[in-house]
C-alpha atoms as a PDB file:
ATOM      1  CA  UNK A   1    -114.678  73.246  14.290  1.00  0.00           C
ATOM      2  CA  UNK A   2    -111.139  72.157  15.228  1.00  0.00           C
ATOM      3  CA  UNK A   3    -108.328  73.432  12.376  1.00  0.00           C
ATOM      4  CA  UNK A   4    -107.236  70.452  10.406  1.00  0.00           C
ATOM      5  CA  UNK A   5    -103.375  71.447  10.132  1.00  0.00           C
ATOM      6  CA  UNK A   6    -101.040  69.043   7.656  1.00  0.00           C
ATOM      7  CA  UNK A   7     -99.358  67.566  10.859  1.00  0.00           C
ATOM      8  CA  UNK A   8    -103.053  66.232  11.117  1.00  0.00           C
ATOM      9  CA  UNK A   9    -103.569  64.734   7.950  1.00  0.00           C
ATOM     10  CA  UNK A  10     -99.921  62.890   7.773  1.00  0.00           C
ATOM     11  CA  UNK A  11    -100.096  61.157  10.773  1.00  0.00           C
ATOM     12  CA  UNK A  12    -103.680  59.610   9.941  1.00  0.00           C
ATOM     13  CA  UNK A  13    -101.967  58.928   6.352  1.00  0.00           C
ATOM     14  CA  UNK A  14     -99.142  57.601   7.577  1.00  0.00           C
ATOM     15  CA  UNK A  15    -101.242  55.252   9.987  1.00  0.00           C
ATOM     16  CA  UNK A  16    -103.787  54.042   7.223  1.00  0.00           C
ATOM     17  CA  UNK A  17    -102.490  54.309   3.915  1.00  0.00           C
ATOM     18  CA  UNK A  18    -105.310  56.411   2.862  1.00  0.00           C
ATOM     19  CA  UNK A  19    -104.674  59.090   0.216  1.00  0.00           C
ATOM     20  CA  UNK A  20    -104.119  62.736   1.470  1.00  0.00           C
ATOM     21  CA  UNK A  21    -107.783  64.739   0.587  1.00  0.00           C
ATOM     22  CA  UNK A  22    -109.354  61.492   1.870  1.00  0.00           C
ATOM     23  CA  UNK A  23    -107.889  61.855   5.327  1.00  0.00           C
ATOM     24  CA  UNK A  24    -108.379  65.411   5.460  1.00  0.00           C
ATOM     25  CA  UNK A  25    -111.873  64.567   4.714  1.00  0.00           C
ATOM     26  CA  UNK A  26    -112.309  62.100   7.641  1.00  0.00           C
ATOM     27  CA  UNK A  27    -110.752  64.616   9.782  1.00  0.00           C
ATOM     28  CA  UNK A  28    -113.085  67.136   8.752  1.00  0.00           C
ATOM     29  CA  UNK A  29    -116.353  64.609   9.226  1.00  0.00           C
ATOM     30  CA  UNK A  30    -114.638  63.726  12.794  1.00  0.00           C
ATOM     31  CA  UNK A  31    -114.191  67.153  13.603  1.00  0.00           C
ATOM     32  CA  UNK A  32    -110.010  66.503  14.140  1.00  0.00           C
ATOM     33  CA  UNK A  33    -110.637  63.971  16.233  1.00  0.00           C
ATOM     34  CA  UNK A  34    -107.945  61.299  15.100  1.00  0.00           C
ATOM     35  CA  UNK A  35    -109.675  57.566  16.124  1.00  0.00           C
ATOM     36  CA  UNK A  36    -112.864  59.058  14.849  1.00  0.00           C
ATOM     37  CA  UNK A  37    -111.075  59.253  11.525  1.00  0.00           C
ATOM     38  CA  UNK A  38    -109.666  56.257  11.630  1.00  0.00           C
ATOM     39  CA  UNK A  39    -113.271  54.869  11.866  1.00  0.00           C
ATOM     40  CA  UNK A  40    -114.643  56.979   9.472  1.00  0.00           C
ATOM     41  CA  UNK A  41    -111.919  55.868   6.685  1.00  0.00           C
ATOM     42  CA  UNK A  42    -112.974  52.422   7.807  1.00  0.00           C
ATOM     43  CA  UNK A  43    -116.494  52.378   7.224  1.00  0.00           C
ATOM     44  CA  UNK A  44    -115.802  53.822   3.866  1.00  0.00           C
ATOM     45  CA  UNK A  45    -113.367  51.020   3.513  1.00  0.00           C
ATOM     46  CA  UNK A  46    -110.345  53.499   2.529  1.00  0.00           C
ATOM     47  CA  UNK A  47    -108.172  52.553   5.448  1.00  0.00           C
ATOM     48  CA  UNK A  48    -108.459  48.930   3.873  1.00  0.00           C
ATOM     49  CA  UNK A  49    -105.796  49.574   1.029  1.00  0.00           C
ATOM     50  CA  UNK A  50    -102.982  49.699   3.175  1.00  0.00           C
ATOM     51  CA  UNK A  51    -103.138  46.503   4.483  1.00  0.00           C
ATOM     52  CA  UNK A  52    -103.934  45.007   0.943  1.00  0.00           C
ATOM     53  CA  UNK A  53    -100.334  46.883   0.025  1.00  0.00           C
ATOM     54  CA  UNK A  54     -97.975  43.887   0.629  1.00  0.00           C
ATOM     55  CA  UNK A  55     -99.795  41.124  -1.227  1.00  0.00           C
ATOM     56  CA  UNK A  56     -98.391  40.279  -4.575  1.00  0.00           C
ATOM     57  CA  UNK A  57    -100.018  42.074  -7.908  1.00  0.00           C
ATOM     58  CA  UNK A  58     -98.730  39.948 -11.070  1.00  0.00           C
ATOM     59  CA  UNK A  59    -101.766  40.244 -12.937  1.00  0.00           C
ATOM     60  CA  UNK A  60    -103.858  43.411 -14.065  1.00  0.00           C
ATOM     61  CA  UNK A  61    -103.578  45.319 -17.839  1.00  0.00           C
ATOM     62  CA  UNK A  62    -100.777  46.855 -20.107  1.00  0.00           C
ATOM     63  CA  UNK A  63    -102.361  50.144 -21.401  1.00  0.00           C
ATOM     64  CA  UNK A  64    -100.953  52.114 -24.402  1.00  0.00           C
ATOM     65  CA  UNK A  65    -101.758  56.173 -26.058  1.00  0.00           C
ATOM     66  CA  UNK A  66    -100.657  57.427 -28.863  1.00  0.00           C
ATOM     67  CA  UNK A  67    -100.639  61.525 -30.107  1.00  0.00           C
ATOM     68  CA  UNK A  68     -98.801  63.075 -32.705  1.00  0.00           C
ATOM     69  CA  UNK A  69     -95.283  62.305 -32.443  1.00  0.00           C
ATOM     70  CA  UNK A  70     -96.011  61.004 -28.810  1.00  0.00           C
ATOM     71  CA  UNK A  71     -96.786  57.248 -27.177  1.00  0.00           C
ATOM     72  CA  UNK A  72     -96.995  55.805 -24.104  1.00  0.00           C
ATOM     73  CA  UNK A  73     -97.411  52.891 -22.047  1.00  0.00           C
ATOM     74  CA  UNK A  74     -98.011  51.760 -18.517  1.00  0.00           C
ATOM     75  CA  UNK A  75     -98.387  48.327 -16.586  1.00  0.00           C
ATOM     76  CA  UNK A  76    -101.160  48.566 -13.794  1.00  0.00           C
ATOM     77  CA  UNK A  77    -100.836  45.409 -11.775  1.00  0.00           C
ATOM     78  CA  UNK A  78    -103.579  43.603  -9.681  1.00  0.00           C
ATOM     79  CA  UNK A  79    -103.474  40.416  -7.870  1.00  0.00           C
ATOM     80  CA  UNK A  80    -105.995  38.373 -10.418  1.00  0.00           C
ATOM     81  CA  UNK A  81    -106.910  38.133 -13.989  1.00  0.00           C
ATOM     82  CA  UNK A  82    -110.461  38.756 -12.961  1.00  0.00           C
ATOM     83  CA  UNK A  83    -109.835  42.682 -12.268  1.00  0.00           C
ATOM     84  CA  UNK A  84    -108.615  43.313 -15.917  1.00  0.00           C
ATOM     85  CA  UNK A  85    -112.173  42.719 -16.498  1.00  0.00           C
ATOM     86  CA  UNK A  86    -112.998  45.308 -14.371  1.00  0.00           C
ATOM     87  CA  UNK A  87    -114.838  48.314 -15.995  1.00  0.00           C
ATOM     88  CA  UNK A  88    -113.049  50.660 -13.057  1.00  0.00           C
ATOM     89  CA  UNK A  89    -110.132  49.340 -13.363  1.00  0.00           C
ATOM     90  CA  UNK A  90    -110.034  49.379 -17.156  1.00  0.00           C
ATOM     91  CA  UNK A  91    -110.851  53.218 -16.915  1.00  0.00           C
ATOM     92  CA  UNK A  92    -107.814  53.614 -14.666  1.00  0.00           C
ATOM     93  CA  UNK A  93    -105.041  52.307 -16.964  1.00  0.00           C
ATOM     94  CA  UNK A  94    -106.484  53.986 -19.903  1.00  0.00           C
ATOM     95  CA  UNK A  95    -106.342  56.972 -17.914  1.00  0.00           C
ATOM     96  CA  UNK A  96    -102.679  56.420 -16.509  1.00  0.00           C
ATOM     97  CA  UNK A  97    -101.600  56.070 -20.260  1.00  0.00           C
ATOM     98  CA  UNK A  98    -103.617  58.833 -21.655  1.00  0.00           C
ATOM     99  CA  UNK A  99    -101.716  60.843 -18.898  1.00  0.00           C
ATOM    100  CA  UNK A 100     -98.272  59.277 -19.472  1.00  0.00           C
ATOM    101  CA  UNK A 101     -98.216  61.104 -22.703  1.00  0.00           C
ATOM    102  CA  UNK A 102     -97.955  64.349 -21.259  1.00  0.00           C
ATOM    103  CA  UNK A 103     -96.641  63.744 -17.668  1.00  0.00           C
ATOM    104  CA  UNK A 104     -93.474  61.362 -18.715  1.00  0.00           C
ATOM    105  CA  UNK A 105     -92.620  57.962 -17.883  1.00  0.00           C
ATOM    106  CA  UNK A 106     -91.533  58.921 -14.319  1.00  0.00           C
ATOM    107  CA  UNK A 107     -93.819  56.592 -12.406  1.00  0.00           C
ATOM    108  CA  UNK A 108     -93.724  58.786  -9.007  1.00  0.00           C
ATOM    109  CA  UNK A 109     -94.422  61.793 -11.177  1.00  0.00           C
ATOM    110  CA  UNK A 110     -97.421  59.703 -12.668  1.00  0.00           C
ATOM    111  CA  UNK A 111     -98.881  58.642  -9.360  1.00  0.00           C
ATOM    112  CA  UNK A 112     -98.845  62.577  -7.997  1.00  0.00           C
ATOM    113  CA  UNK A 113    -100.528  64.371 -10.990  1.00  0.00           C
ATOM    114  CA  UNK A 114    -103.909  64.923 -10.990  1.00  0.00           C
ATOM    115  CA  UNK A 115    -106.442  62.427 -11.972  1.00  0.00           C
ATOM    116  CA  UNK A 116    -108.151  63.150 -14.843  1.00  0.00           C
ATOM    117  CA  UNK A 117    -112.441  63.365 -14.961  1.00  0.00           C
ATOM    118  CA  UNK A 118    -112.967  62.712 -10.946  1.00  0.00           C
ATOM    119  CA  UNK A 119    -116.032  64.452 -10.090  1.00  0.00           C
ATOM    120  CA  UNK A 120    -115.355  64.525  -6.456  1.00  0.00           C
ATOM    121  CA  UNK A 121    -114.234  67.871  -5.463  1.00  0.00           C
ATOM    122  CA  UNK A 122    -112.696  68.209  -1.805  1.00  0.00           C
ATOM    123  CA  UNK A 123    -112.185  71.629  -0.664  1.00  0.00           C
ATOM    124  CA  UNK A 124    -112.501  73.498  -3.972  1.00  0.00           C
ATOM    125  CA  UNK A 125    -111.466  72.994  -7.696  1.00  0.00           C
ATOM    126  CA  UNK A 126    -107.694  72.589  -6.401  1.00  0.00           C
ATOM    127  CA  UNK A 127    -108.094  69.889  -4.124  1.00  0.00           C
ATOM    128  CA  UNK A 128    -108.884  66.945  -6.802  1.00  0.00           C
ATOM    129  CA  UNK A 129    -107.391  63.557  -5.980  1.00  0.00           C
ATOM    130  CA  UNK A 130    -103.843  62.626  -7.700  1.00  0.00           C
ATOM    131  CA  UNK A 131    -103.234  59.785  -9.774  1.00  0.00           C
ATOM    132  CA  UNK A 132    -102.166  57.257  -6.399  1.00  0.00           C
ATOM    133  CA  UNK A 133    -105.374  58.747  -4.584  1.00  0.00           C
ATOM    134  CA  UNK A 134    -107.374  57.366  -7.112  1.00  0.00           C
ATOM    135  CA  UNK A 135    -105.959  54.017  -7.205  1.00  0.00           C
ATOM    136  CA  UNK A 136    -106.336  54.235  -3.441  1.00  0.00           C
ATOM    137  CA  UNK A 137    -110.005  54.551  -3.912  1.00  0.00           C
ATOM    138  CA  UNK A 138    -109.634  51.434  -6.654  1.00  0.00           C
ATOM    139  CA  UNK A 139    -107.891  48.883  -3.815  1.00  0.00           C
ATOM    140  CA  UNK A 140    -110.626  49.695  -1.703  1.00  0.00           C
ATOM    141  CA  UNK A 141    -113.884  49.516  -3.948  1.00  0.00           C
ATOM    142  CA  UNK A 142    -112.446  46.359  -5.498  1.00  0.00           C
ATOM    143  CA  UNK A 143    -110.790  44.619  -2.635  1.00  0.00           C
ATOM    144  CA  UNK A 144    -107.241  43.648  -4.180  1.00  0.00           C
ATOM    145  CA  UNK A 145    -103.619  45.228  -4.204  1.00  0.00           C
ATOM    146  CA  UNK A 146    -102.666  47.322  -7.126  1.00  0.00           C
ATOM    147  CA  UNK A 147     -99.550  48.951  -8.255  1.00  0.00           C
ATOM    148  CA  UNK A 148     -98.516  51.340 -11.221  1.00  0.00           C
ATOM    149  CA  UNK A 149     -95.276  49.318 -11.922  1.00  0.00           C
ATOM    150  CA  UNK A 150     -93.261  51.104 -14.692  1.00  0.00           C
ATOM    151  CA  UNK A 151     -94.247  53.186 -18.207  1.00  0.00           C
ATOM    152  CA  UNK A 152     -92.835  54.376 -20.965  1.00  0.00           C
ATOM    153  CA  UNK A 153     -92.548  56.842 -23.309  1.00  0.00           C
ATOM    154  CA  UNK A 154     -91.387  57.512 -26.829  1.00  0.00           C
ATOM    155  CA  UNK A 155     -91.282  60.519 -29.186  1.00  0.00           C
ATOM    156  CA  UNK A 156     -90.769  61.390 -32.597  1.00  0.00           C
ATOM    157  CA  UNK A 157     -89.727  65.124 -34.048  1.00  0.00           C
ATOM    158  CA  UNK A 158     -91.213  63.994 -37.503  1.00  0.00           C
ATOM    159  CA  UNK A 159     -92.969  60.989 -37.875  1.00  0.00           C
ATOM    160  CA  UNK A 160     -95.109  58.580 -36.370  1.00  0.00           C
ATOM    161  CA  UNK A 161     -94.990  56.685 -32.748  1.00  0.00           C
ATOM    162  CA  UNK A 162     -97.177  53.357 -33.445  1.00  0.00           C
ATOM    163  CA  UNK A 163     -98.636  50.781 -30.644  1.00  0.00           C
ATOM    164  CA  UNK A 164     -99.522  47.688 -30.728  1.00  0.00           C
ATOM    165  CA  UNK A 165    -101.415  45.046 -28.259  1.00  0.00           C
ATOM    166  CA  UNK A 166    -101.593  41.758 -28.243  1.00  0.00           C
ATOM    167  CA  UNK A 167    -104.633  40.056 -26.092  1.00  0.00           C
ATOM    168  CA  UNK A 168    -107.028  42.955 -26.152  1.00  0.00           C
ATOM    169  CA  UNK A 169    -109.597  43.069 -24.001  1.00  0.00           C
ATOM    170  CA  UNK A 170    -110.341  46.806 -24.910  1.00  0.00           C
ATOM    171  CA  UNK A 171    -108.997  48.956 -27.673  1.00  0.00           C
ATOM    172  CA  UNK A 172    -105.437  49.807 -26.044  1.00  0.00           C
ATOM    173  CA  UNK A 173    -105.940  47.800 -23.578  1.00  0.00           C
ATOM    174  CA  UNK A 174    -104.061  43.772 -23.077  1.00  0.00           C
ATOM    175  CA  UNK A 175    -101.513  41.700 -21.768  1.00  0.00           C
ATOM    176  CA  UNK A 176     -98.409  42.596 -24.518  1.00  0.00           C
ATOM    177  CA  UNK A 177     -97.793  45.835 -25.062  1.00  0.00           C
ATOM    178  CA  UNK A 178     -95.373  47.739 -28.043  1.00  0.00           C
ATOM    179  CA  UNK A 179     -94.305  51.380 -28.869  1.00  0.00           C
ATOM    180  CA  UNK A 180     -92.480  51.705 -32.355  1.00  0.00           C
ATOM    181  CA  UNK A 181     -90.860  55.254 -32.804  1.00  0.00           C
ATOM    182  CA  UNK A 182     -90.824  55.507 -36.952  1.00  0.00           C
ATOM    183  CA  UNK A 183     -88.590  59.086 -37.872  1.00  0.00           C
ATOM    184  CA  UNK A 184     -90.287  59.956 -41.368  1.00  0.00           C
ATOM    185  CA  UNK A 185     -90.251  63.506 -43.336  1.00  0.00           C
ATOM    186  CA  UNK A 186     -93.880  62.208 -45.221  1.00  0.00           C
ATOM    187  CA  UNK A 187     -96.196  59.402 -45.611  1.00  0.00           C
ATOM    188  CA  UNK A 188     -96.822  59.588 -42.493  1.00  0.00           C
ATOM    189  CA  UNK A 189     -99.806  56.961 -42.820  1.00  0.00           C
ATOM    190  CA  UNK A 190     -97.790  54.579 -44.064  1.00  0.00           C
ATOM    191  CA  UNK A 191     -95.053  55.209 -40.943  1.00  0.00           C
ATOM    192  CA  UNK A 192     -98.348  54.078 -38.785  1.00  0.00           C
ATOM    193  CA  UNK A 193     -99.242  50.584 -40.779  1.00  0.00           C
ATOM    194  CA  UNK A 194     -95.456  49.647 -41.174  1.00  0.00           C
ATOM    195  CA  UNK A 195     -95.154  50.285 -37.007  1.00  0.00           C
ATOM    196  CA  UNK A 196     -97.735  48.355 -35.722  1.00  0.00           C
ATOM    197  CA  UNK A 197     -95.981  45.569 -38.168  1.00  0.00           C
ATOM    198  CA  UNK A 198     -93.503  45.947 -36.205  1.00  0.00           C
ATOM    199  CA  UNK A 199     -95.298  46.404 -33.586  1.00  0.00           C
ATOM    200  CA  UNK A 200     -96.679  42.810 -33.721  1.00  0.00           C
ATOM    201  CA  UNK A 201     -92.896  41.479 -34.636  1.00  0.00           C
ATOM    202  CA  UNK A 202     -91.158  42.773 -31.765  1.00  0.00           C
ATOM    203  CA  UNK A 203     -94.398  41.536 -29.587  1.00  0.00           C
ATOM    204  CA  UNK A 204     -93.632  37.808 -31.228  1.00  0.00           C
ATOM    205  CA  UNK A 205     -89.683  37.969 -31.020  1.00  0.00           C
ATOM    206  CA  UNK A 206     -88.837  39.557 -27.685  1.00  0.00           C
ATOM    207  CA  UNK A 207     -85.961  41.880 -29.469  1.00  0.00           C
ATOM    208  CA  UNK A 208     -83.701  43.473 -26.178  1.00  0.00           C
ATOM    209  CA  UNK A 209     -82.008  45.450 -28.269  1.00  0.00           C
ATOM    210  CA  UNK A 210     -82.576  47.787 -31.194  1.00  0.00           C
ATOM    211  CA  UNK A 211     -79.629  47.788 -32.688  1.00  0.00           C
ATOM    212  CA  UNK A 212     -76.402  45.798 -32.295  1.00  0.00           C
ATOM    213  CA  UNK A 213     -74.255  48.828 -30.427  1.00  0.00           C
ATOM    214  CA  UNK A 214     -77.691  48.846 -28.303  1.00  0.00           C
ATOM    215  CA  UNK A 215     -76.868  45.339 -26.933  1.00  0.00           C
ATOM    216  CA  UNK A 216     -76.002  45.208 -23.152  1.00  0.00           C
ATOM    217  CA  UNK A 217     -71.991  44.576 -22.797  1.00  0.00           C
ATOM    218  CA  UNK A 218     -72.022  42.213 -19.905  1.00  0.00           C
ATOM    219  CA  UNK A 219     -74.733  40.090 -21.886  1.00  0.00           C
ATOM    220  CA  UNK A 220     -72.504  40.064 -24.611  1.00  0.00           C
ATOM    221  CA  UNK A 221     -69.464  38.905 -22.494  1.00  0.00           C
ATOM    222  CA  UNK A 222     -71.655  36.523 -20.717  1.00  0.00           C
ATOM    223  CA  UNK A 223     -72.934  35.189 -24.392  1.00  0.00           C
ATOM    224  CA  UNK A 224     -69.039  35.068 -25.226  1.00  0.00           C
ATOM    225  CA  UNK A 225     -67.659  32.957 -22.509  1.00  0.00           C
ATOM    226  CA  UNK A 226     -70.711  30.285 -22.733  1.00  0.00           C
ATOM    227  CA  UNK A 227     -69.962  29.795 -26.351  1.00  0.00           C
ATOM    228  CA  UNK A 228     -66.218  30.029 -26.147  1.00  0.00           C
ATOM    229  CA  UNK A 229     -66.448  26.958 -23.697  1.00  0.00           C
ATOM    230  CA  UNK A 230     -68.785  25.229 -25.972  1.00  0.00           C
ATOM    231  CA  UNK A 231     -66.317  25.827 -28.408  1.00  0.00           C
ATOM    232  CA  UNK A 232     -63.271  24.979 -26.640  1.00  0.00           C
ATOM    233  CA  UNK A 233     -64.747  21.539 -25.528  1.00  0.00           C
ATOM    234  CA  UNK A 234     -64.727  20.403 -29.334  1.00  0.00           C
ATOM    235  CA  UNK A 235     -60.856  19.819 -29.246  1.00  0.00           C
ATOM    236  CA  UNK A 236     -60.081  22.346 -32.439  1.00  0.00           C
ATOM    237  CA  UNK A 237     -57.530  25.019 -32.810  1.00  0.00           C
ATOM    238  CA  UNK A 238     -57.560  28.478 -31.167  1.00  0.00           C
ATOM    239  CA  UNK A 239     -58.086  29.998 -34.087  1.00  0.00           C
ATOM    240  CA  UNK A 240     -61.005  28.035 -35.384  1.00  0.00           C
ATOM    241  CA  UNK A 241     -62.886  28.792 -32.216  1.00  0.00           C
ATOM    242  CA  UNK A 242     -62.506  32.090 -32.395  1.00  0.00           C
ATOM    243  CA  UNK A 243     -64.035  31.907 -36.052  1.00  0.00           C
ATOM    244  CA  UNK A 244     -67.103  29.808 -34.555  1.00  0.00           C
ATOM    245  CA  UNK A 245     -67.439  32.023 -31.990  1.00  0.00           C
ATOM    246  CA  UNK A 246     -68.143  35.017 -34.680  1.00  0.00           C
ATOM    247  CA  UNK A 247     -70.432  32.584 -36.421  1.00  0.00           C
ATOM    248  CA  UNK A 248     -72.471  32.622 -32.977  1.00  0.00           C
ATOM    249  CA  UNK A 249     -72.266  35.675 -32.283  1.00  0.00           C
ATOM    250  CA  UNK A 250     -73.796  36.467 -35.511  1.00  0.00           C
ATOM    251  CA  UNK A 251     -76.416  34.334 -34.723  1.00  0.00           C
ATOM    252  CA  UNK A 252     -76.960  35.544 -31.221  1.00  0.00           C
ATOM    253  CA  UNK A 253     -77.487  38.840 -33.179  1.00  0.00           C
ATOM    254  CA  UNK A 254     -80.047  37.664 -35.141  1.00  0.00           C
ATOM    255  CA  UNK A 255     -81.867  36.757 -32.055  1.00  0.00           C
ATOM    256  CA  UNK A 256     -81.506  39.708 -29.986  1.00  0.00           C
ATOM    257  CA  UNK A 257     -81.605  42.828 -32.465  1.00  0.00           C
ATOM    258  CA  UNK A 258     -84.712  44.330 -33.790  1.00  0.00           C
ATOM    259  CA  UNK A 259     -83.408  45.183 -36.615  1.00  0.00           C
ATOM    260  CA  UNK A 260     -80.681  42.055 -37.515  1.00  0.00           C
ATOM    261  CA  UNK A 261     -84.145  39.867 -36.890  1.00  0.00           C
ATOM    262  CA  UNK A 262     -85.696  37.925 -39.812  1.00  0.00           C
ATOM    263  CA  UNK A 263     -89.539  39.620 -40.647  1.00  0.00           C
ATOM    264  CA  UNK A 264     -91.912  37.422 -38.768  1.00  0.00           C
ATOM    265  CA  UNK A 265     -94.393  38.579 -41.886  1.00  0.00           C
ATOM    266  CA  UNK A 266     -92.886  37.142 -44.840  1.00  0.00           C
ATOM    267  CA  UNK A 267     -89.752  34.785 -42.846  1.00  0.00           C
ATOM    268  CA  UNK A 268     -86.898  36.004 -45.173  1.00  0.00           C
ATOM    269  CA  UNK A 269     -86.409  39.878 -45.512  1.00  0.00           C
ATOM    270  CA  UNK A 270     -84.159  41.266 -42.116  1.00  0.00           C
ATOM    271  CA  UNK A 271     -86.063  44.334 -40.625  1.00  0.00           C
ATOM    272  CA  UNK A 272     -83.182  46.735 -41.367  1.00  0.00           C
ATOM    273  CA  UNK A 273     -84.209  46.045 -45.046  1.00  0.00           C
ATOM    274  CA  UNK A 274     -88.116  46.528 -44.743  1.00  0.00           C
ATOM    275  CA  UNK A 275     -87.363  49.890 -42.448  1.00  0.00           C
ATOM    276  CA  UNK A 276     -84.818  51.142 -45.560  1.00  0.00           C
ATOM    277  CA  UNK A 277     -86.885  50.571 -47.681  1.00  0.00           C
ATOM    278  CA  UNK A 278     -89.926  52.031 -46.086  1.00  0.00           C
ATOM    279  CA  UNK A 279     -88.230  55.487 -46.558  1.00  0.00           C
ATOM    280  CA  UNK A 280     -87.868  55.770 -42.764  1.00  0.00           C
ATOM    281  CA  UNK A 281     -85.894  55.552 -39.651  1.00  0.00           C
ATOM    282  CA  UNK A 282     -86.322  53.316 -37.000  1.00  0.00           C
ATOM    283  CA  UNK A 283     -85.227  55.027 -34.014  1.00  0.00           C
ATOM    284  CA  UNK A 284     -86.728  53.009 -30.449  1.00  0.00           C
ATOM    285  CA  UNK A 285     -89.519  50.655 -29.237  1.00  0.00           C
ATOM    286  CA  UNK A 286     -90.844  49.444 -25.954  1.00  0.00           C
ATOM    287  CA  UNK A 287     -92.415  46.348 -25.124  1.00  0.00           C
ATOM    288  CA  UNK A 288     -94.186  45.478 -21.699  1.00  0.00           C
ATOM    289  CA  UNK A 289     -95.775  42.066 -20.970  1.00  0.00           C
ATOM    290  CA  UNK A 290     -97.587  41.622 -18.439  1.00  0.00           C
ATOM    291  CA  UNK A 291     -96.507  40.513 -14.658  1.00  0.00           C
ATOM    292  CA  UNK A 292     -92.817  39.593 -16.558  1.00  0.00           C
ATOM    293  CA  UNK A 293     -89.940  39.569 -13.868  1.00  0.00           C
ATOM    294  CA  UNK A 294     -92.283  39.195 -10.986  1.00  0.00           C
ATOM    295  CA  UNK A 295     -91.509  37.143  -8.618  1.00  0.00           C
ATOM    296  CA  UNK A 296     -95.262  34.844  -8.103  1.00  0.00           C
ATOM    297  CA  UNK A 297     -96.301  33.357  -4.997  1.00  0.00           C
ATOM    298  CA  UNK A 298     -96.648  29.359  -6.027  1.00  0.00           C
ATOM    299  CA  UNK A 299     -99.239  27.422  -3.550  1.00  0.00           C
ATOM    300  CA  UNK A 300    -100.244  24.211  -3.343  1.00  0.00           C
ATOM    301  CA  UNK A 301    -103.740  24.116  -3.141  1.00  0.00           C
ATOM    302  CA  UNK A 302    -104.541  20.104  -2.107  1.00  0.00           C
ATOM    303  CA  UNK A 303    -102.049  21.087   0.537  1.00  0.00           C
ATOM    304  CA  UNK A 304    -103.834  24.264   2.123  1.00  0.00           C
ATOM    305  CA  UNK A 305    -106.853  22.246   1.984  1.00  0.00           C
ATOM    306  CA  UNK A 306    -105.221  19.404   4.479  1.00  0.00           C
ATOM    307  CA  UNK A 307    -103.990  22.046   6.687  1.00  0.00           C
ATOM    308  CA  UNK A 308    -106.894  23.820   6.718  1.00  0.00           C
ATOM    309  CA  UNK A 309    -108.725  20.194   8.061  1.00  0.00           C
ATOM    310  CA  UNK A 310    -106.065  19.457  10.286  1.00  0.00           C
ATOM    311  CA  UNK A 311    -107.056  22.849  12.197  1.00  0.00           C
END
């Protein structure tokens, strides 16, 4: 049998897309023979996924984990809704998260540690497939482009990290996605309830920023000079502007900041107050929603229809 050397294996990669152990398993079956590969990853419909790689994945699952003192979350994009209904491709995001917790929200580190639970065993226990392997596998078994676009993780040294998730389709599984990082010496039960409150606030609000010092300067400026021309187009005094420009900005605030944000639960108490008095300390929160800041391919459909008759 021919010796499959790494040279080998990265130029079949390189001209498929396939995942490492499953082009040094096609050279194996093809006994190093390179087009034979080629046409083995084909039939198996691995060589596929590469060409499914520049087509746009909006859609897909948020997936979230919790452990003591640990959460994470990750947004696994597909092309359509109909592949969060996807059993497999469920699994896989569950998976990703459950492995966020320990791996980090480093998205390349994700996609190179080892898949968890694959049965499939190349050469050895070593060689199991790594996290962007697997969703290799996924593109090709369900026929759609998928990416691993960002995660996060948050940690506590005493206390509780809470999640929330809004659209379930599956326990830790939907569209909306929250972390809540709750410091607390005890009652650590009660750190849990009062974060997925919040959890479900900050998924309702949209805060940016946890605190005001948190807010993003050149937002800030930006905010500034749009309401200081507001202002200056009502004819009054410098000084009165600048007043009613601190009145906004007060406001814009309220909007912004987790915790300067009116309780969606009861619509008068500020969140600073229900954290203080909740004996704990709110220190971070994540929220992902789904397919947010991509930019979607808009078609009209009556339109490819004509075309399509015209040819």
């Amino acid at each position: 049998m021919a010796e499959i050397t790494a040279a080998m294996v990265r130029e079949l990669r390189e001209r498929t897309g396939a995942g490492m152990m499953d082009c040094k398993k096609a050279l194996t079956e093809s006994g190093g023979d390179m087009e034979g590969a080629i046409d083995w990853l084909r039939k198996k419909g691995l060589s596929a996924a590469a060409k499914k790689s520049g087509r746009v994945a909006a859609e897909g699952l948020v997936g979230v984990a919790t452990g003591p003192g640990v959460g994470a979350m990750v947004e696994v994009n597909a092309e359509t809704d109909f592949v969060a209904r996807n059993e497999l491709f469920q699994h896989f995001v569950a998976a990703v998260a459950e492995l966020a917790l320990s791996v980090g929200e480093d998205v390349e580190a994700l996609k190179n540690a080892t898949y968890p639970g694959v049965p499939e065993l190349i050469e050895g226990a070593r060689d199991r497939r790594t996290v962007q392997e697997e969703l290799t596998h996924l593109i090709a078994t369900i026929g759609e482009n998928m990416t691993i676009r960002r995660a996060r993780v948050l940690r506590v040294t005493s206390g509780s990290v809470a999640s929330y998730v809004h659209n379930a389709v599956k326990p830790g599984l939907g569209k909306i996605g929250v972390l809540v990082a709750l410091e607390a010496a005890s009652e650590l039960e009660a750190m849990e309830t009062l974060g997925r409150q919040i959890g479900m606030h900050v998924a309702a609000t949209r805060p940016t920023a946890l605190d005001i010092s948190g807010v993003e300067p050149s937002e800030l400026e930006r905010e500034k000079a749009v309401l200081r021309e507001q202002a200056a187009a009502s004819g009054k005094k410098a000084d009165i502007i600048e007043k009613m420009i601190d009145g906004r900005i007060r406001k814009y605030y309220e909007e912004v900041v987790l915790l300067e944000q009116v309780w969606v639960h009861d619509g008068e108490t500020r969140v600073k107050e229900v954290v203080k008095k909740s004996g704990g300390n709110l220190t971070g929160f994540a929220r992902f929603q789904l397919g947010e800041g991509i930019q979607r391919e808009s078609s009209d459909f009556a339109a490819e229809v004509a075309a399509m008759s015209k040819g």
